[in-house]
PDB file of N, CA and C in Angstrom:
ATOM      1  N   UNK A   1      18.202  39.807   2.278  1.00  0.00           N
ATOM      2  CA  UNK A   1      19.195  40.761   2.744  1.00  0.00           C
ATOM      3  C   UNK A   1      18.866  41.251   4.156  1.00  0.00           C
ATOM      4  N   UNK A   2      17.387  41.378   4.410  1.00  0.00           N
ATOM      5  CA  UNK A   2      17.393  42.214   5.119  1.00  0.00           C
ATOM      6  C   UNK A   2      17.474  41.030   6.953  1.00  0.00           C
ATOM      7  N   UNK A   3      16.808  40.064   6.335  1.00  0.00           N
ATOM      8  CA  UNK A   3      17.096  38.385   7.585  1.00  0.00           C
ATOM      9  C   UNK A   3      18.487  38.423   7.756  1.00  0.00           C
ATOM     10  N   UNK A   4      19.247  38.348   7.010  1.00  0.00           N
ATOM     11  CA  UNK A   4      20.852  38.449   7.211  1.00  0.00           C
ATOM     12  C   UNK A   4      21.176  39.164   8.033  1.00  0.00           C
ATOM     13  N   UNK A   5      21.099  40.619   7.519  1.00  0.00           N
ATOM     14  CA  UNK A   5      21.341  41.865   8.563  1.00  0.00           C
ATOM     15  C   UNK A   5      20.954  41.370  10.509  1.00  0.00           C
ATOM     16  N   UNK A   6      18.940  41.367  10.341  1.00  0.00           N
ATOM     17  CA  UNK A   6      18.741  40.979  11.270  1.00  0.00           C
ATOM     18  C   UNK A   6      19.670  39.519  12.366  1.00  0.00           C
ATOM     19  N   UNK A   7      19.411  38.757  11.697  1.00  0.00           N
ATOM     20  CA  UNK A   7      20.570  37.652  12.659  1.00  0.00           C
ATOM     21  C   UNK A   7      21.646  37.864  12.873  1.00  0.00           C
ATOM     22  N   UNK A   8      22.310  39.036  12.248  1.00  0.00           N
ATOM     23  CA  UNK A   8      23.415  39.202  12.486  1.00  0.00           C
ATOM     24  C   UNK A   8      22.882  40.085  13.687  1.00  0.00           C
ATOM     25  N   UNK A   9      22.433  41.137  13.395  1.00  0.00           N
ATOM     26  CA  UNK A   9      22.115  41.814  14.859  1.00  0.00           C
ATOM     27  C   UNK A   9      21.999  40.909  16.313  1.00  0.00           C
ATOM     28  N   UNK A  10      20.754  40.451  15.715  1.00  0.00           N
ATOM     29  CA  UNK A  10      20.450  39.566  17.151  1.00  0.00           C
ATOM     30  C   UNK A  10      21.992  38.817  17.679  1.00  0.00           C
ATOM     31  N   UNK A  11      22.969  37.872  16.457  1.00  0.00           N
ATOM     32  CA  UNK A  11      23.357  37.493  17.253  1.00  0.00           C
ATOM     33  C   UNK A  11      24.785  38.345  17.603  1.00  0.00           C
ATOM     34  N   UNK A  12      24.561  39.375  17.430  1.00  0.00           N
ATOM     35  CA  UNK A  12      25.737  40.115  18.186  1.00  0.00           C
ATOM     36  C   UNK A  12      24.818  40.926  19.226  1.00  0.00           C
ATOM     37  N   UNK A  13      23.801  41.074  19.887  1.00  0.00           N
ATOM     38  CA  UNK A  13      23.191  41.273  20.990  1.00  0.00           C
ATOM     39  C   UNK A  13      23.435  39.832  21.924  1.00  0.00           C
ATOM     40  N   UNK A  14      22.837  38.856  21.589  1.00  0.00           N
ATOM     41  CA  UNK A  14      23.458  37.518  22.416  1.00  0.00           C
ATOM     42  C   UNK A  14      24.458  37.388  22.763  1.00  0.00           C
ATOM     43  N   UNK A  15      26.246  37.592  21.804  1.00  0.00           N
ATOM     44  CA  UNK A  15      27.368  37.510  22.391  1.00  0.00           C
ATOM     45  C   UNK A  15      27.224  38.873  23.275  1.00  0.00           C
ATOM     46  N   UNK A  16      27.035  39.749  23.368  1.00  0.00           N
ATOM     47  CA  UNK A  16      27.517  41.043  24.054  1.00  0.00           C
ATOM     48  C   UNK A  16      26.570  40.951  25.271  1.00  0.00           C
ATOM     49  N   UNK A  17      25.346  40.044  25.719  1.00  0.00           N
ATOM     50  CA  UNK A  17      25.119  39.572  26.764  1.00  0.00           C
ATOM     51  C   UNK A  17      25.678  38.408  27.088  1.00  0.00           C
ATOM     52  N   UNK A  18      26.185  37.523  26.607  1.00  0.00           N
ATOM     53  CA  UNK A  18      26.885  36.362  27.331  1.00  0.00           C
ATOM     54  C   UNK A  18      28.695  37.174  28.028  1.00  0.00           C
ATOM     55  N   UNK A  19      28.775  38.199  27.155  1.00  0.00           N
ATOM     56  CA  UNK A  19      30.132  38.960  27.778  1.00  0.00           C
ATOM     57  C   UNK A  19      29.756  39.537  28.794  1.00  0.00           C
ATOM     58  N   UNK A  20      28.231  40.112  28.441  1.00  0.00           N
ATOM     59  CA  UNK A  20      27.886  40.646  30.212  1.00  0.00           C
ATOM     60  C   UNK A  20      27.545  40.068  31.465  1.00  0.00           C
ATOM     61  N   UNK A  21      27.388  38.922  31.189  1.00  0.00           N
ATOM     62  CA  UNK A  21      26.989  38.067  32.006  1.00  0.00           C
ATOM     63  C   UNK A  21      28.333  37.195  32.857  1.00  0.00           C
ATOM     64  N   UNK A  22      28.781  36.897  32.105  1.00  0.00           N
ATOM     65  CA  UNK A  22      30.338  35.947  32.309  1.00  0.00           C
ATOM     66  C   UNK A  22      31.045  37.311  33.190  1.00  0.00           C
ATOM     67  N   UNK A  23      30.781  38.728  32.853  1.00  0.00           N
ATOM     68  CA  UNK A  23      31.698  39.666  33.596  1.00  0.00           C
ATOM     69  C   UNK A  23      31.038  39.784  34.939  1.00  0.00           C
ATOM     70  N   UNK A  24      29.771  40.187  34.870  1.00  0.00           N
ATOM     71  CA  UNK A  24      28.821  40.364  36.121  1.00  0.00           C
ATOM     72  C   UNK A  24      29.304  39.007  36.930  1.00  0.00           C
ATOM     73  N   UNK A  25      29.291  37.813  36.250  1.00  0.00           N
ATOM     74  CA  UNK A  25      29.036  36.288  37.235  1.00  0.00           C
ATOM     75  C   UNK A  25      30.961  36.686  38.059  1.00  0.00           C
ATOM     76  N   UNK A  26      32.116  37.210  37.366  1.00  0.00           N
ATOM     77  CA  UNK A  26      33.303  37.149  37.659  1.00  0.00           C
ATOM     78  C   UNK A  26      33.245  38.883  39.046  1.00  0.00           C
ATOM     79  N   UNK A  27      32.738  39.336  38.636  1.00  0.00           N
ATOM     80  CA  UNK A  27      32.757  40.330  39.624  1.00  0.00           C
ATOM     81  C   UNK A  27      32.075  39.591  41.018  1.00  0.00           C
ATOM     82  N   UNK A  28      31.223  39.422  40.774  1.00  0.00           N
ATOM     83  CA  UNK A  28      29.786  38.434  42.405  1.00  0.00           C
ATOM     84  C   UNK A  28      30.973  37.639  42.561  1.00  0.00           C
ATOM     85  N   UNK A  29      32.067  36.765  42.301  1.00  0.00           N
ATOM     86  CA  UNK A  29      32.758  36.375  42.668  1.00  0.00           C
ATOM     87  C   UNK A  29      33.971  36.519  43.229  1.00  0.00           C
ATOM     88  N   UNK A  30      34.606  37.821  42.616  1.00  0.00           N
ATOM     89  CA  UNK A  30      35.625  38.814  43.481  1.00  0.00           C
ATOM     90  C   UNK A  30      35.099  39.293  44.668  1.00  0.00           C
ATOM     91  N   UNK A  31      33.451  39.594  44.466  1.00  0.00           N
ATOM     92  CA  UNK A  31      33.376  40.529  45.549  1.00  0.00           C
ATOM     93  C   UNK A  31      33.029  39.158  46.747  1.00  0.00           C
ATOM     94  N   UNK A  32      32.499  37.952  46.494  1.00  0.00           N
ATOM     95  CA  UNK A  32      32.593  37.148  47.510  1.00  0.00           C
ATOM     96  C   UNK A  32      34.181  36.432  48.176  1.00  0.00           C
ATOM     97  N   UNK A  33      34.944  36.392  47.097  1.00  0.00           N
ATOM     98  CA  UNK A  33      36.137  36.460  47.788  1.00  0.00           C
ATOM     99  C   UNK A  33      36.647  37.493  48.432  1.00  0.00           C
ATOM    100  N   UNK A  34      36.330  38.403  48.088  1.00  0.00           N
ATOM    101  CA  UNK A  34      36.887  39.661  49.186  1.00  0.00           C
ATOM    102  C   UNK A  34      35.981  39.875  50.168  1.00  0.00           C
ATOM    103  N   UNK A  35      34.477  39.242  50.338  1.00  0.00           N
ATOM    104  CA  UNK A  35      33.845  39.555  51.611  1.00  0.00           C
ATOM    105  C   UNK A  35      34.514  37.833  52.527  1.00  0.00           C
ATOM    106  N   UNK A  36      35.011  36.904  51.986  1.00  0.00           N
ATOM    107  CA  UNK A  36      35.478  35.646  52.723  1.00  0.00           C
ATOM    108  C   UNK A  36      36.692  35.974  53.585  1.00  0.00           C
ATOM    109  N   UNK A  37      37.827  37.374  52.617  1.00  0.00           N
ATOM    110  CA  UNK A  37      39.007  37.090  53.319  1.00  0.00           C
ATOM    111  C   UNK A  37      38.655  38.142  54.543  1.00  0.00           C
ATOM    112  N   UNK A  38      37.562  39.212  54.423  1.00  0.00           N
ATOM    113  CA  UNK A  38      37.315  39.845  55.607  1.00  0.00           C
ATOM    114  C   UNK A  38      38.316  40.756  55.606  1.00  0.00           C
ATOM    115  N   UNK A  39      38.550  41.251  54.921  1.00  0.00           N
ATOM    116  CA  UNK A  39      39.583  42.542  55.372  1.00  0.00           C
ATOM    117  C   UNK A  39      38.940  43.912  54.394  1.00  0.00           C
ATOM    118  N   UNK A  40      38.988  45.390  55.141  1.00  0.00           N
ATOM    119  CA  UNK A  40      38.541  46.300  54.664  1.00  0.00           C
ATOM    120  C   UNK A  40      38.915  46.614  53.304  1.00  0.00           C
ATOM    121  N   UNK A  41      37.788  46.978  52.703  1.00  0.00           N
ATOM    122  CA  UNK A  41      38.338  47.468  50.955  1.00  0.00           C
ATOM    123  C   UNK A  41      38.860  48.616  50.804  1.00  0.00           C
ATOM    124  N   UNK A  42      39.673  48.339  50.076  1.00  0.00           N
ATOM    125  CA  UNK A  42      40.052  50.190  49.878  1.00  0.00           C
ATOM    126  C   UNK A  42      39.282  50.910  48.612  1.00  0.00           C
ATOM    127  N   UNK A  43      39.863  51.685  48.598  1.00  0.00           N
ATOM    128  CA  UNK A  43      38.410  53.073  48.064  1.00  0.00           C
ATOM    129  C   UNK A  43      38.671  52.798  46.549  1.00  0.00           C
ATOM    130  N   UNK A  44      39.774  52.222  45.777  1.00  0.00           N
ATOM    131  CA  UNK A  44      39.959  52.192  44.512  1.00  0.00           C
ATOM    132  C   UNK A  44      39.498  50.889  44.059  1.00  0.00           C
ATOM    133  N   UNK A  45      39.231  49.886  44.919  1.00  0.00           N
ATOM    134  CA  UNK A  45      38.965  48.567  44.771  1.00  0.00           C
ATOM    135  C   UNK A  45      36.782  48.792  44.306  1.00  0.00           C
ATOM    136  N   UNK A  46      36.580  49.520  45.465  1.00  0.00           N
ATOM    137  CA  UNK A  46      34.960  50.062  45.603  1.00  0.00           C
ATOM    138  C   UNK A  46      34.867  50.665  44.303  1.00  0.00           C
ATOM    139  N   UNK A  47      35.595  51.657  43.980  1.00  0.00           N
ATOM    140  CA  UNK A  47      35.110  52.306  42.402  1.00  0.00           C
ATOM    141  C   UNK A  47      35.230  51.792  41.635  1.00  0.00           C
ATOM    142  N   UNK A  48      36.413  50.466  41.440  1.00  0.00           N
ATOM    143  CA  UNK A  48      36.197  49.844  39.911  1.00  0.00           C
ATOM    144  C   UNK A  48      35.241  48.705  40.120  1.00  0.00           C
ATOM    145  N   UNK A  49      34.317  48.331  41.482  1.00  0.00           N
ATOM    146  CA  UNK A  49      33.703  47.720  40.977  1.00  0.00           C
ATOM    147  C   UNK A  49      32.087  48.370  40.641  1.00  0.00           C
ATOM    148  N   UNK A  50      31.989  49.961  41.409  1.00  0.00           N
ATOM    149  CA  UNK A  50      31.678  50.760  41.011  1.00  0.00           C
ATOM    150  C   UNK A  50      30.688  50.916  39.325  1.00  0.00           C
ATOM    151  N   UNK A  51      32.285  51.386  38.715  1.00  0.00           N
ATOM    152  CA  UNK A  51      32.464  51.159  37.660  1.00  0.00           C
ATOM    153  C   UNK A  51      31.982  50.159  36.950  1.00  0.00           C
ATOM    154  N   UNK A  52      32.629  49.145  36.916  1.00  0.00           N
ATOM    155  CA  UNK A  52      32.226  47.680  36.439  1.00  0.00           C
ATOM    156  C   UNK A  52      30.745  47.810  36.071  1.00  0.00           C
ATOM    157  N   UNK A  53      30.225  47.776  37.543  1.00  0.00           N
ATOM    158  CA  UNK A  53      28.970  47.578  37.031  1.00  0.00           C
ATOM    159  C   UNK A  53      28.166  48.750  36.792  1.00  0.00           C
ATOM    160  N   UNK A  54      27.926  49.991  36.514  1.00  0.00           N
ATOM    161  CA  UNK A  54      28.265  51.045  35.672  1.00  0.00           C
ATOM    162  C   UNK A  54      27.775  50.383  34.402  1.00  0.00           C
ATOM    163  N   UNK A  55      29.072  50.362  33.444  1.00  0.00           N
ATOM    164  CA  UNK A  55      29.541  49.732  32.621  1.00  0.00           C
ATOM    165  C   UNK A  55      28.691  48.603  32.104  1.00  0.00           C
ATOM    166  N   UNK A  56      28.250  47.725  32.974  1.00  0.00           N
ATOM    167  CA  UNK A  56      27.649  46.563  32.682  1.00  0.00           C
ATOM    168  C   UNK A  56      26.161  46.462  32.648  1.00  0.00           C
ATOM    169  N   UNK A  57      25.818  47.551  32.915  1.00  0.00           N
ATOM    170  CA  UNK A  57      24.262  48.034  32.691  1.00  0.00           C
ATOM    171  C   UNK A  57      24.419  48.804  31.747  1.00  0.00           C
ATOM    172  N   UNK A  58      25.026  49.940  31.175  1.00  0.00           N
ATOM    173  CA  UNK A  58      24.851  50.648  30.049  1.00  0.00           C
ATOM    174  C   UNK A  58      25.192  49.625  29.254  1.00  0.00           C
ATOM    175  N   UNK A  59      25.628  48.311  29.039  1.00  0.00           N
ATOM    176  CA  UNK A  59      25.748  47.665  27.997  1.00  0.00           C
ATOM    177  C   UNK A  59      24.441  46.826  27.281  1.00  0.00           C
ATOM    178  N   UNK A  60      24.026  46.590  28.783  1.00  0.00           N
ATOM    179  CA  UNK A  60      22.563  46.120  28.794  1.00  0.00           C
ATOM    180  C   UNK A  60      21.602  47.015  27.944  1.00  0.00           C
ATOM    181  N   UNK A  61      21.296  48.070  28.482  1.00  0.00           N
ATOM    182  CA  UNK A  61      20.795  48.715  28.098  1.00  0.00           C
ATOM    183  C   UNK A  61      21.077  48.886  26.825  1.00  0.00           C
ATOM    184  N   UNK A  62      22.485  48.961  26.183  1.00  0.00           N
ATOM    185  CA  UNK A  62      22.405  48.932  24.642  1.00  0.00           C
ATOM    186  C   UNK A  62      22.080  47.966  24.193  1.00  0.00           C
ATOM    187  N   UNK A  63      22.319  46.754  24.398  1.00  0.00           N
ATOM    188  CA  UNK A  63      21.773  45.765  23.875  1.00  0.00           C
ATOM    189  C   UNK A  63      19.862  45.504  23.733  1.00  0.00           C
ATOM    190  N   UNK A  64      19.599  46.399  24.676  1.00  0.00           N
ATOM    191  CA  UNK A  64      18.181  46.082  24.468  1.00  0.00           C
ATOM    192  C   UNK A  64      17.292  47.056  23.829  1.00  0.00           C
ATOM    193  N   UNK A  65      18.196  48.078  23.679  1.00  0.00           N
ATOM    194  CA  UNK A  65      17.957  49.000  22.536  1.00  0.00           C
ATOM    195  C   UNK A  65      17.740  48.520  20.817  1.00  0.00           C
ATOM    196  N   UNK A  66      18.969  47.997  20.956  1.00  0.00           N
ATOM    197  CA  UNK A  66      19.233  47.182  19.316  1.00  0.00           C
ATOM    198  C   UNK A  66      18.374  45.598  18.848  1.00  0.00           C
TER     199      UNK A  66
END
């Protein structure tokens, strides 16, 4: 019972880093397309990525909690 439980944990720590990862890898890529087209960011564009990654470390962090 209790191996069950565990693998199940672990592998819902693995998907919820491959979601963090696939999001982090898609952001490094917005933000290199928006440093290619060269034009100034605006201030709502800066906070959600802000945010984002925010977001994408407290997830981390839960995951490495569990």
């Amino acid at each position: 019972m209790r191996r069950v439980a565990l693998s199940q944990r672990v592998h819902r720590v693995e998907s919820i880093r491959s979601i963090v990862l696939s999001r982090r890898i898609s952001a490094l890529r917005r933000l290199e397309d928006s440093k290619k087209s060269n034009r100034p960011r605006r201030k709502s564009e800066s906070m959600q990525v802000l945010i984002l990654v925010g977001f994408l470390c407290m997830l981390y962090v839960y995951a490495k909690i569990l």
